[in-house]
Protein backbone atom coordinates (compact mmCIF):
# COMPACT_ATOMS: atom_id res chain seq x y z
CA UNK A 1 -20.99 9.81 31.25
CA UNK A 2 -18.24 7.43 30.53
CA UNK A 3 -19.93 3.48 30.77
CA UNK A 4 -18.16 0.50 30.21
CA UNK A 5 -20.68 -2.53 29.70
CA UNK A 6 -19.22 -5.96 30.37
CA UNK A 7 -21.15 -8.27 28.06
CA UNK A 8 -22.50 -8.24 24.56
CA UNK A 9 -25.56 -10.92 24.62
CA UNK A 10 -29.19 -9.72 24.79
CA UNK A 11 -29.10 -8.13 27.89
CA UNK A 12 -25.86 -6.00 27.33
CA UNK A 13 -26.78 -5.13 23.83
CA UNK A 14 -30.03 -3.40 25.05
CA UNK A 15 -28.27 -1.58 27.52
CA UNK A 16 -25.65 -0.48 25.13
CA UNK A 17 -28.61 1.00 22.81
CA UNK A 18 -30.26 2.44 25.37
CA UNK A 19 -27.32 4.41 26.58
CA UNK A 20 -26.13 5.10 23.36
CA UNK A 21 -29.28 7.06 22.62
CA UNK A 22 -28.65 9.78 25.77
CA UNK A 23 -25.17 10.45 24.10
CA UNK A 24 -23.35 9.08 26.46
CA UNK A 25 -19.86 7.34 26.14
CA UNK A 26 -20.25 3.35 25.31
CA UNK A 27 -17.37 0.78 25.81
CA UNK A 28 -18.54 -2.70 25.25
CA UNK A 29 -15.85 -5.90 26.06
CA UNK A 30 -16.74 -9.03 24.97
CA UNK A 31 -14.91 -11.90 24.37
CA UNK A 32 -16.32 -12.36 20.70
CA UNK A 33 -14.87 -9.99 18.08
CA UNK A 34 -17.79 -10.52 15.49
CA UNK A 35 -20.13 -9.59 18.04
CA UNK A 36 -18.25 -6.49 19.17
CA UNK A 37 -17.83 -5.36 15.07
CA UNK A 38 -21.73 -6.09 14.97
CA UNK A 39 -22.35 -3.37 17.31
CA UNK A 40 -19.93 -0.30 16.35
CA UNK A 41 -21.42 -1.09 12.96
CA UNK A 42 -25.02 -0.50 14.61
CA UNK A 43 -24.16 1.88 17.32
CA UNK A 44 -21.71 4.81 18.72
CA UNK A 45 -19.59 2.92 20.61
CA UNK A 46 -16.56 1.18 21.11
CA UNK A 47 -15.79 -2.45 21.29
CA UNK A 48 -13.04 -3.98 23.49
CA UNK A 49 -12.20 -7.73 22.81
CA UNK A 50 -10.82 -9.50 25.78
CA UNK A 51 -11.81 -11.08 28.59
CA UNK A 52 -13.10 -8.19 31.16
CA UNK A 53 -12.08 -9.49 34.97
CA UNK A 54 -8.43 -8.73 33.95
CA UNK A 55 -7.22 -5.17 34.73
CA UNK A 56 -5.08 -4.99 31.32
CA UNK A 57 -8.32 -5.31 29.62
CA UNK A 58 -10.62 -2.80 31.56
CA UNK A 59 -7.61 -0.42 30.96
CA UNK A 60 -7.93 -0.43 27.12
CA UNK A 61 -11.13 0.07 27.67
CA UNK A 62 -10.96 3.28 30.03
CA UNK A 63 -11.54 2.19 33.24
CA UNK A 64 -9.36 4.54 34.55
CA UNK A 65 -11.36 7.55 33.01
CA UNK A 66 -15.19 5.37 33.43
CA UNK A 67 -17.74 6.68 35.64
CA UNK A 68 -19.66 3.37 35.67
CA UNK A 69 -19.43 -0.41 34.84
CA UNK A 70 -22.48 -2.43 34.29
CA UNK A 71 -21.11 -5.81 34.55
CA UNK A 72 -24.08 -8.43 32.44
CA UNK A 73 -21.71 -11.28 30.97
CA UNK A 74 -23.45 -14.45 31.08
CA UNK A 75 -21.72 -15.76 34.59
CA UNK A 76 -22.42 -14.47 37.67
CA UNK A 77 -18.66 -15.43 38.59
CA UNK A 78 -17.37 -12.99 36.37
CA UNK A 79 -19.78 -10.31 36.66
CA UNK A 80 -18.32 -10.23 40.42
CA UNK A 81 -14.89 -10.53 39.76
CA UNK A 82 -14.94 -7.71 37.00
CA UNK A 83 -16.58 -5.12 39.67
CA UNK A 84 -13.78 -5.92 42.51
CA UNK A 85 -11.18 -5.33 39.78
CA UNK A 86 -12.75 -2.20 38.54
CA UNK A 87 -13.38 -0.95 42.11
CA UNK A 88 -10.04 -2.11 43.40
CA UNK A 89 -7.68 -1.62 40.48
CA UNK A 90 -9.16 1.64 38.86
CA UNK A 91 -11.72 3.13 41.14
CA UNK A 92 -14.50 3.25 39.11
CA UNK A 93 -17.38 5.39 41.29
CA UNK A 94 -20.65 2.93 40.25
CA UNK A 95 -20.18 -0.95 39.96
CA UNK A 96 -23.59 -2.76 38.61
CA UNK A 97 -23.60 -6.53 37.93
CA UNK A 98 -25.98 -8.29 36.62
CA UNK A 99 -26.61 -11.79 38.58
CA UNK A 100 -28.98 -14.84 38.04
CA UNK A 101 -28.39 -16.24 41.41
CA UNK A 102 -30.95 -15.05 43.84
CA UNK A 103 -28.01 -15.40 46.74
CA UNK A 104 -26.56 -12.28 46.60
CA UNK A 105 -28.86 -9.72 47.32
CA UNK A 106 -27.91 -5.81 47.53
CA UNK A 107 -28.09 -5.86 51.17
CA UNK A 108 -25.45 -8.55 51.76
CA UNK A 109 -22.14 -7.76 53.16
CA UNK A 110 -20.39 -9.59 49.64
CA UNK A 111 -21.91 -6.82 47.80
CA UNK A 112 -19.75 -4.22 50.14
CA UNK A 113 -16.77 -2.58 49.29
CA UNK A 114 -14.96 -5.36 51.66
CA UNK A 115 -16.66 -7.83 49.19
CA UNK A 116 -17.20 -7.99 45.53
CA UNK A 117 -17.74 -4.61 45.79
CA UNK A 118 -21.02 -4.09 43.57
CA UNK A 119 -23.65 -1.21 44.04
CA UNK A 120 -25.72 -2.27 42.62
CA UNK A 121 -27.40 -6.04 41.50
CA UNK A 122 -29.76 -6.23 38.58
CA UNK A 123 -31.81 -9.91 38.09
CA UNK A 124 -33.31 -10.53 34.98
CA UNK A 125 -34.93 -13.56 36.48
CA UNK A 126 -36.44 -11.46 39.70
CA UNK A 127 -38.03 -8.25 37.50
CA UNK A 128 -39.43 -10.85 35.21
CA UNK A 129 -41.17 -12.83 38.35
CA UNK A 130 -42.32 -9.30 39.47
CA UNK A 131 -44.08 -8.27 36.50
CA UNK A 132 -46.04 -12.17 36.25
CA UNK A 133 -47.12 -11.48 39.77
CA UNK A 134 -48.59 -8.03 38.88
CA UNK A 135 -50.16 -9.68 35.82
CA UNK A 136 -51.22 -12.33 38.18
CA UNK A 137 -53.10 -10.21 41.04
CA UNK A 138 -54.53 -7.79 38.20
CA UNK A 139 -55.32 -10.31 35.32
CA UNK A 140 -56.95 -7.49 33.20
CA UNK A 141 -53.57 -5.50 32.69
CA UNK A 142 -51.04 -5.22 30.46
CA UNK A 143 -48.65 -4.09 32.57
CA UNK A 144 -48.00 -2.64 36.42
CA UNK A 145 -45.48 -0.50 37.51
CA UNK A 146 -45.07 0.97 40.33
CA UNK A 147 -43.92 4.50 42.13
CA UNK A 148 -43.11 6.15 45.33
CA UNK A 149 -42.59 2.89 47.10
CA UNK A 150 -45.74 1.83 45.94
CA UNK A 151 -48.01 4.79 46.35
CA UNK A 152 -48.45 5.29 42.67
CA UNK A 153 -49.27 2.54 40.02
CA UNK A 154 -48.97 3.41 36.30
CA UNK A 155 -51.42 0.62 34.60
CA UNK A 156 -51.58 -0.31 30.88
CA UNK A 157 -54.65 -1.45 29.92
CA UNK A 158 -56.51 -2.87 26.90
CA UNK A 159 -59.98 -1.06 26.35
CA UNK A 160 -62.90 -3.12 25.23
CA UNK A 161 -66.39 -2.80 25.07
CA UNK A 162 -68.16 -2.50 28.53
CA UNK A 163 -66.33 -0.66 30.62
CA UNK A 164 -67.49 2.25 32.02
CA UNK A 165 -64.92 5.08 30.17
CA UNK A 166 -65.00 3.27 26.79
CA UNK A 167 -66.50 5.57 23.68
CA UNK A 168 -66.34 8.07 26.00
CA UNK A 169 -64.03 11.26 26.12
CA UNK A 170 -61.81 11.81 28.96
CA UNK A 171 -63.61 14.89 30.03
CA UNK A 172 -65.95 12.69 31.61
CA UNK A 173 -64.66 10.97 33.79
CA UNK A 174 -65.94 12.23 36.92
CA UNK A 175 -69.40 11.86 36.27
CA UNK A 176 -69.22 8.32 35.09
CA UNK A 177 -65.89 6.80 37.98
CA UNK A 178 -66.62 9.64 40.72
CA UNK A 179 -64.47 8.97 43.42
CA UNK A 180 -60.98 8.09 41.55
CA UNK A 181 -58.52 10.42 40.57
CA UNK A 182 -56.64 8.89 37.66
CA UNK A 183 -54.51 10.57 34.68
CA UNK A 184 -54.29 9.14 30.89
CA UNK A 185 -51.00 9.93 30.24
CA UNK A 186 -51.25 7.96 26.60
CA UNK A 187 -52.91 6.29 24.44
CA UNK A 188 -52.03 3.92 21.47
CA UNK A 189 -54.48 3.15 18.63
CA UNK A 190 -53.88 0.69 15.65
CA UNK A 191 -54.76 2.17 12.24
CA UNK A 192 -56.29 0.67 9.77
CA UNK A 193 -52.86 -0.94 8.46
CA UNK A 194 -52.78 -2.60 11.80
CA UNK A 195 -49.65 -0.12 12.82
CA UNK A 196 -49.58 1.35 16.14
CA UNK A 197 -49.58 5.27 16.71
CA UNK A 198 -50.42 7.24 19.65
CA UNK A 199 -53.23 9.57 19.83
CA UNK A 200 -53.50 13.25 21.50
CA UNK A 201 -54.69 12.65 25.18
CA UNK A 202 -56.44 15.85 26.53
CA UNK A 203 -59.93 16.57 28.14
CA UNK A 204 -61.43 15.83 24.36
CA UNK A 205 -59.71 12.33 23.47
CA UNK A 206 -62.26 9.57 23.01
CA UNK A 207 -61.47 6.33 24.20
CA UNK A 208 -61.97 3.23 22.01
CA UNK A 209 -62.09 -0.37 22.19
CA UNK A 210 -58.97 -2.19 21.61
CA UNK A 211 -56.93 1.06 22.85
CA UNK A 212 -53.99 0.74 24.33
CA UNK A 213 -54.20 3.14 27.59
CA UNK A 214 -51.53 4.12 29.95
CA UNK A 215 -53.23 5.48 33.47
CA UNK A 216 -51.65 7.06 36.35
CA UNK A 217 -53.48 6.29 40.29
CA UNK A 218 -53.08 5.45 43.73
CA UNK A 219 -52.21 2.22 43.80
CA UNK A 220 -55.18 1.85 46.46
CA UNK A 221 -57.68 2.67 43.09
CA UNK A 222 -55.58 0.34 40.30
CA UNK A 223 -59.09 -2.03 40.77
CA UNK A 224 -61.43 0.71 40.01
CA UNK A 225 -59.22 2.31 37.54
CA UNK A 226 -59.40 -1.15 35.53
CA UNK A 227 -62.88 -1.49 36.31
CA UNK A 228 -63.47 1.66 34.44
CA UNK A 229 -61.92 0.55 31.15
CA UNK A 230 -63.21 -3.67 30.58
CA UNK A 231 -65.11 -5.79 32.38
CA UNK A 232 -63.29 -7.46 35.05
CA UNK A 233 -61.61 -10.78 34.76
CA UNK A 234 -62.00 -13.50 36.52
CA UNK A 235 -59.31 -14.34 39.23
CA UNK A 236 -56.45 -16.18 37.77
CA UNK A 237 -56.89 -19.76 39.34
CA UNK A 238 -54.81 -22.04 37.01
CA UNK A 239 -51.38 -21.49 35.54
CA UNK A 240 -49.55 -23.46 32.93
CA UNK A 241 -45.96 -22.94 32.55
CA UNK A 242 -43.99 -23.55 29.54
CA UNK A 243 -40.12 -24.22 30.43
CA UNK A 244 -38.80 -24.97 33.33
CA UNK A 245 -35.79 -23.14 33.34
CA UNK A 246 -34.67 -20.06 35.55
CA UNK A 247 -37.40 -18.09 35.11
CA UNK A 248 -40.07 -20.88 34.65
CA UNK A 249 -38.27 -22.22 38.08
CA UNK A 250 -38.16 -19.11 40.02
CA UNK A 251 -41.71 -18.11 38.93
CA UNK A 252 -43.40 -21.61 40.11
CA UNK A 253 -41.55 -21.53 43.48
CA UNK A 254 -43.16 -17.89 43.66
CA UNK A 255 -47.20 -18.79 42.95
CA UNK A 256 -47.43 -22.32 43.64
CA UNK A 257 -49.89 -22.84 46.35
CA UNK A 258 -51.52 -19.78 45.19
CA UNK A 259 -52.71 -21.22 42.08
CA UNK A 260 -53.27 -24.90 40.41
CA UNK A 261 -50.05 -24.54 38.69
CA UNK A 262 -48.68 -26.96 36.12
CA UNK A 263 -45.04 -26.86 34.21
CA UNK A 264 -44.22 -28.21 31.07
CA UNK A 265 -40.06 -28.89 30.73
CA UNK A 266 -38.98 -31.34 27.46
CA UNK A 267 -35.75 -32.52 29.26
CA UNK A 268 -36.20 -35.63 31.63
CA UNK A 269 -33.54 -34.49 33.90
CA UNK A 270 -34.46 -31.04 34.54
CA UNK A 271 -37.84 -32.59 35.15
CA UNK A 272 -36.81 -34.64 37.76
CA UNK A 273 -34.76 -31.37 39.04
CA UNK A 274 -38.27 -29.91 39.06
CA UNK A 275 -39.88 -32.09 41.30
CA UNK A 276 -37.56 -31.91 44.04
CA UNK A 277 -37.77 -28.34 44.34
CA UNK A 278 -41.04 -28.22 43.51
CA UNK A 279 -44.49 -28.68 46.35
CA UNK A 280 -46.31 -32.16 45.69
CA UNK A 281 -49.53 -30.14 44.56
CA UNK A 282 -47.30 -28.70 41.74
CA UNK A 283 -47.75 -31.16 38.53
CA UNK A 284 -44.41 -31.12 36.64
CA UNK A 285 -44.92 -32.54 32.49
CA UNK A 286 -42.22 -34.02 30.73
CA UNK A 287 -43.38 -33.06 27.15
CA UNK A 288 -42.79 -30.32 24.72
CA UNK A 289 -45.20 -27.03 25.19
CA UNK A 290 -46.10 -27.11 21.19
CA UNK A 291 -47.52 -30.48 21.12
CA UNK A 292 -51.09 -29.96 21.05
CA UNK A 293 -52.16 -33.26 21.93
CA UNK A 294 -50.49 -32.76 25.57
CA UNK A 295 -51.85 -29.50 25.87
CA UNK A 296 -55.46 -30.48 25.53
CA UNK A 297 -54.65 -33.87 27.48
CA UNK A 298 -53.79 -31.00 29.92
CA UNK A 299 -56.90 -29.10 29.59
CA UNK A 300 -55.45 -25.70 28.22
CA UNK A 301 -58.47 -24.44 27.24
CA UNK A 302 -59.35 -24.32 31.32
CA UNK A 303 -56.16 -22.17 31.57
CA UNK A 304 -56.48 -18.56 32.92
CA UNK A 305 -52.81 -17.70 32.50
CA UNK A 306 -50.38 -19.19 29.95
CA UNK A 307 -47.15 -19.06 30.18
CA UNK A 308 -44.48 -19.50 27.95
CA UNK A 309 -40.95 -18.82 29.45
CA UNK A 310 -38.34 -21.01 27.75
CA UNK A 311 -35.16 -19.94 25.89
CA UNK A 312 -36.35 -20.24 22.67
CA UNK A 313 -38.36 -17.17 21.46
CA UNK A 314 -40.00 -19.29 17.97
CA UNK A 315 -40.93 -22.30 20.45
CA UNK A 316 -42.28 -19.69 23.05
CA UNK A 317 -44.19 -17.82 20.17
CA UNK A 318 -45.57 -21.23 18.41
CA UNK A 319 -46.63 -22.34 22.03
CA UNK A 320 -49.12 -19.09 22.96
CA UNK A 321 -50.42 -18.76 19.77
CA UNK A 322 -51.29 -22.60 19.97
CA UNK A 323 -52.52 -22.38 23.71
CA UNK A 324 -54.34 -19.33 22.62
CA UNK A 325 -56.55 -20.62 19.83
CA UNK A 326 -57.24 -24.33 22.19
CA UNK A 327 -58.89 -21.86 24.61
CA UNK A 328 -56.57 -19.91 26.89
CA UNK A 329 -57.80 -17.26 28.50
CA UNK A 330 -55.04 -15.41 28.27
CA UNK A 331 -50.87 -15.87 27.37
CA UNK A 332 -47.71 -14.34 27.85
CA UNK A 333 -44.52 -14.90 25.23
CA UNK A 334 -41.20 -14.22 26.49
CA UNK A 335 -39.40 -12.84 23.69
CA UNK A 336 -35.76 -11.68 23.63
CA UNK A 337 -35.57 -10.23 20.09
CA UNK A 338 -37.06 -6.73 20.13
CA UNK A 339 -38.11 -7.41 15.99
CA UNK A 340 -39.77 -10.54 17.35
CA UNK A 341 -41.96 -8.56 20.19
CA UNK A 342 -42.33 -6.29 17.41
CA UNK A 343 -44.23 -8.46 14.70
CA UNK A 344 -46.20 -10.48 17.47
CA UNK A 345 -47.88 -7.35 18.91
CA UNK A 346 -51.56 -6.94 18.18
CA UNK A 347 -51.70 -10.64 16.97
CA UNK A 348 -53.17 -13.56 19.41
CA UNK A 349 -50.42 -12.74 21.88
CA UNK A 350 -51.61 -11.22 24.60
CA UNK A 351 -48.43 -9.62 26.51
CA UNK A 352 -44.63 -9.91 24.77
CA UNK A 353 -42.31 -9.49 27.59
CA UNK A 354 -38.70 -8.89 27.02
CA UNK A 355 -36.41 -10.09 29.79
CA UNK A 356 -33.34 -7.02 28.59
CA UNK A 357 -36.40 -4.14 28.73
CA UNK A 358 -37.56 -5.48 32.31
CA UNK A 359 -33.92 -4.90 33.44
CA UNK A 360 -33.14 -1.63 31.36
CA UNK A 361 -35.59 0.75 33.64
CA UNK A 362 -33.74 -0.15 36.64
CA UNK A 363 -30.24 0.21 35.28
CA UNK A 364 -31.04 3.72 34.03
CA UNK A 365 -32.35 4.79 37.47
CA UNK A 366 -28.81 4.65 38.35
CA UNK A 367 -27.07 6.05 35.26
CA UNK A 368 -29.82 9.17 35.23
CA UNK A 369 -28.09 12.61 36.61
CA UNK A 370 -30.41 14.64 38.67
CA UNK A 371 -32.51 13.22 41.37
CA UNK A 372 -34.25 10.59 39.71
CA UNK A 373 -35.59 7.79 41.93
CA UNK A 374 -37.19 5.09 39.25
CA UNK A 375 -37.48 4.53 35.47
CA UNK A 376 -39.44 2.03 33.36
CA UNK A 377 -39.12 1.84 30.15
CA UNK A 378 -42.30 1.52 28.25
CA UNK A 379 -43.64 0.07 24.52
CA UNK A 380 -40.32 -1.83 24.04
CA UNK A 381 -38.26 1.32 25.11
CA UNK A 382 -39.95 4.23 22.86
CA UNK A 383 -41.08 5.89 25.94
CA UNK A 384 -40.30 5.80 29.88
CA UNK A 385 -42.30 6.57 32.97
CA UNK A 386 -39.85 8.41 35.62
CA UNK A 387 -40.35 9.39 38.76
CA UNK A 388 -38.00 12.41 39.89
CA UNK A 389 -37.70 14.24 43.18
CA UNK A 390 -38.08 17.93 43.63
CA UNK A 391 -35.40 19.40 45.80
CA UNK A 392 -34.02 22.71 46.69
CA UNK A 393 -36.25 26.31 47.12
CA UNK A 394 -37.78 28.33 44.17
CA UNK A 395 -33.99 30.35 43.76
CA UNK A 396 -32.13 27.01 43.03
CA UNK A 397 -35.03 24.88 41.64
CA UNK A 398 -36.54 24.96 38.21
CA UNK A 399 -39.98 23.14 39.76
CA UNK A 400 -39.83 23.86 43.72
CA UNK A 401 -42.48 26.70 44.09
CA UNK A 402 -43.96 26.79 41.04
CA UNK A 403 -46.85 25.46 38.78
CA UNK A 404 -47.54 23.09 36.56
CA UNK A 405 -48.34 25.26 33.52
CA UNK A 406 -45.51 27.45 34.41
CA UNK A 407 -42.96 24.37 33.63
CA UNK A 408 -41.36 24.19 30.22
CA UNK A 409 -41.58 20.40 29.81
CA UNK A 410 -40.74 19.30 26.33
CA UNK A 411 -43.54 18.85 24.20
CA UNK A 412 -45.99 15.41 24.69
CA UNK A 413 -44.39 15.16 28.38
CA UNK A 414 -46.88 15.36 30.70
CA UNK A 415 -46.75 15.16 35.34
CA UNK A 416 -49.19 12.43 36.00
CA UNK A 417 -48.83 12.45 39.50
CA UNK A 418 -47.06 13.93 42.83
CA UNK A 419 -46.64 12.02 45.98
CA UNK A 420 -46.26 14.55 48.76
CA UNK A 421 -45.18 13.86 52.68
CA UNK A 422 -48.17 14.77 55.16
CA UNK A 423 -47.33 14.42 58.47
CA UNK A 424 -46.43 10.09 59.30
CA UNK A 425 -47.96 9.44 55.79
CA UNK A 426 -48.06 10.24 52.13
CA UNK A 427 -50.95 12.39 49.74
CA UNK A 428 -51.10 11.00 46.42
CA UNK A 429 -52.29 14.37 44.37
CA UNK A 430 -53.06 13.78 40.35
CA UNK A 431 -52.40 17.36 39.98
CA UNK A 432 -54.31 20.56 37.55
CA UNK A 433 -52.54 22.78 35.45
CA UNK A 434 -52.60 25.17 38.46
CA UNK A 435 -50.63 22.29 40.92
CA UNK A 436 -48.05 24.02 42.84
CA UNK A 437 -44.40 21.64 43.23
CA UNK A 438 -43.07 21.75 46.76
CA UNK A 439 -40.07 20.94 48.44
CA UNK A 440 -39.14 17.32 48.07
CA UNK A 441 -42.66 16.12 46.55
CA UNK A 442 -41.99 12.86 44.37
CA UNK A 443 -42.90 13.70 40.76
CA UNK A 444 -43.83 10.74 38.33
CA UNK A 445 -43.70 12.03 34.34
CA UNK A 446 -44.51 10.26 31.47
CA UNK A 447 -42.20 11.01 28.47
CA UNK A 448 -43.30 9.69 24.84
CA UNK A 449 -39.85 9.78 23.52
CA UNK A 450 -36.53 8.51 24.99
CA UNK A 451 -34.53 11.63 23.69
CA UNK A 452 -36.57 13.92 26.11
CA UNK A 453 -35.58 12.59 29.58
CA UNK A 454 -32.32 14.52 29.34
CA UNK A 455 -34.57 17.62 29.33
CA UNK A 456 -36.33 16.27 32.00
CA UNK A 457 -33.35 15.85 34.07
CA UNK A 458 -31.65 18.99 33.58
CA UNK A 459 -35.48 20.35 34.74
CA UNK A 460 -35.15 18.41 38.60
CA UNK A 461 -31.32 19.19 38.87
CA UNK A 462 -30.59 21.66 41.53
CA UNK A 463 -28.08 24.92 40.67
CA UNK A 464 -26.29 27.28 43.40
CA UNK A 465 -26.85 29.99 41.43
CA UNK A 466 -30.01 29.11 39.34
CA UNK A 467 -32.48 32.12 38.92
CA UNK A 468 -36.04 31.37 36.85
């Protein structure tokens, strides 16, 4: 697939890798040079300096051969200027832009072909609130995603010592959580070096504390599912926000009146900002979020979620690790460099979030051939979580009609779940090894390694002619 990229900041750079890696074809325009020579040093691709809402610059870049533009410059102005040009100019099929402004949603008419003419609208800002409020309404997660329009959940979890599963092997399970269907799709130990490596995850796999666990349920069992692996949390009651900027903004509007919710923003100005847009039960701190004698004037230590969401990845860093040792129950880092996420993972940090990963997994559901509904991208993109739909009969389908063991899925892959129509509702089924595919069930996959989800496409795409 031919993809020009609009955009070479965070955001667009992930992208670019990410799309790089499934061998497809990568134009990048930026208006810096450097940064463009930075990246065909790093990565297949080509880099197009120029400014990309005018038409002589989309043409050097092959917009007239491009089968998508993903338009994530840093204003939302040009991002919707760029798509209208490609659409209008060189009739590029797929138009994504990337927007911080929560006015423009998909379903408004500007987004229409009459309009700016954009498929598609991706918001850092909005997947980032998302995945707080998961962490918020199950506080003993790592991370929630979910499936099937919310049938199916795929939790990571933390194992400690307590719950029900742990120092137990996964051939178990019934006796000790009857009732709840679930499906370890992986696991991730630390060695002794403190290095991260996953573990085999059949009927004989022991569970241990401090695992990292990836589960497949019903999203009606996620609560049982964590009960079975730590003790639950308590509820999360009190927030403390560090930055008040987009995200820190967007997040507060979100959750204030649902928690006792106080922001820390160093700049006067924005502060005041804050206020007005802010309920009068939200307290807004002018101070900076790594001074530690504001933080225990603030009572950190009474804090059940911290949260540090500013711009600045060291400050963001500096200010969980010092919430965390005052007492925090728990905090959350945004971090936009990956070697960042990278060295504060298994330290005091309790969740790294990257705001370019959050948007990634829905960007590739709509560059992914074959009929696949959702991506995530998990563990800082290593693996992804899909969820593909099974279409045509047993003569054009690879999966329709047959069973699970009878599927040549690439090695470590493994079908977590199926979410199958019944009647005016749905059947969640965490299938066997004997699990027949039907007609149109919703498949959700786990897949350890990025390079394997082109298998797994080819596998759902439907042939005229195809004979098993």
């Amino acid at each position: 697939m031919n993809v020009i990229i609009l955009g070479a900041g965070r955001v667009g750079e992930s992208v670019a890798e990410s799309l790089v890696s499934e061998k497809n074809d990568i134009t990048v325009i930026d208006t810096d040079p450097q940064r463009l020579r930075e990246l065909e040093d790093r990565l297949d691709l080509r880099g197009v300096p120029g400014n990309g809402i005018q038409p002589s610059v989309l043409e050097a870049a092959g917009a007239k051969d491009a089968d998508m533009l993903i338009a994530c410059a840093p204003l939302d102005e040009t991002n919707l200027v760029c798509c209208k040009v490609a659409h209008e100019v060189f009739n590029i099929p797929t138009t994504i832009a990337r927007l911080r402004s929560p006015e423009f949603p998909n379903e408004s008419p500007l987004m229409g072909d009459q309009g700016f003419a954009v498929d598609q609208v991706i918001c850092p800002e909005q997947s980032i609130t998302r995945y707080i409020r998961k962490l918020i309404e199950y506080p003993e997660a790592l991370q929630v995603l979910e499936f099937a329009d919310g049938a199916v959940s795929l939790i990571a979890v933390r194992a400690v010592t307590g719950g029900p599963m742990v120092r137990h092997v996964i051939s178990e399970l019934p006796q000790l959580v009857p009732g709840v269907e679930m499906r370890f799709v992986a696991i991730y130990r630390c060695d002794e070096l403190g290095v991260d490596h996953q573990v085999m995850c059949d009927g004989t796999t022991r569970i241990e504390p401090g695992d990292e666990v990836f589960v497949l349920a019903a999203t009606r069992d996620i609560r049982r599912v964590l009960d079975a692996l730590r003790r639950r949390d308590e509820p999360v009651e009190r927030v403390m926000i560090a930055g008040g900027g987009r995200v820190g903004l967007r997040l507060a509007r979100e959750i204030q009146g649902e928690c006792r919710l106080k922001v820390i923003e160093p700049q006067m100005a924005r502060c005041e900002y804050l206020t007005t847009q802010l309920e009068g039960d939200t307290l807004v701190l002018h101070g900076d979020s790594t001074d530690e004698e504001l933080l225990e004037t603030e009572n950190v230590q009474d804090t059940d979620l911290f949260l540090a969401l500013t711009s600045d990845d060291e400050d963001n860093i500096m200010a969980c690790l010092l919430a965390k040792r005052m007492g925090a129950r728990r905090v959350l880092a945004l971090i936009n460099r990956r070697a960042y996420a990278d060295l504060v993972q298994g330290t005091q940090i309790d969740i790294a979030l990257s705001p370019s990963q959050t948007v990634i997994g829905e960007l590739l559901a709509y560059v992914r051939r074959g009929d696949v509904e959702a991506v995530y991208s998990l563990r800082r993109g290593a693996a992804e979580a899909l969820e593909a739909v099974a279409h045509g009969d047993r003569k054009s389908s690879r999966v329709v009609g047959r069973r699970i063991d009878e599927l040549p899925l690439p090695e470590g892959a493994q079908i977590g779940a199926i979410v199958r129509a019944l009647g005016d509702g749905r059947e969640v089924i965490i299938p066997h090894h004997d699990t027949t595919i039907q007609q149109d069930d919703h498949v959700i996959i786990f897949v350890p390694k990025k390079r394997m989800v082109r298998d797994i496409e080819k596998l759902f795409q439907v042939g005229a002619t195809f004979m098993f």
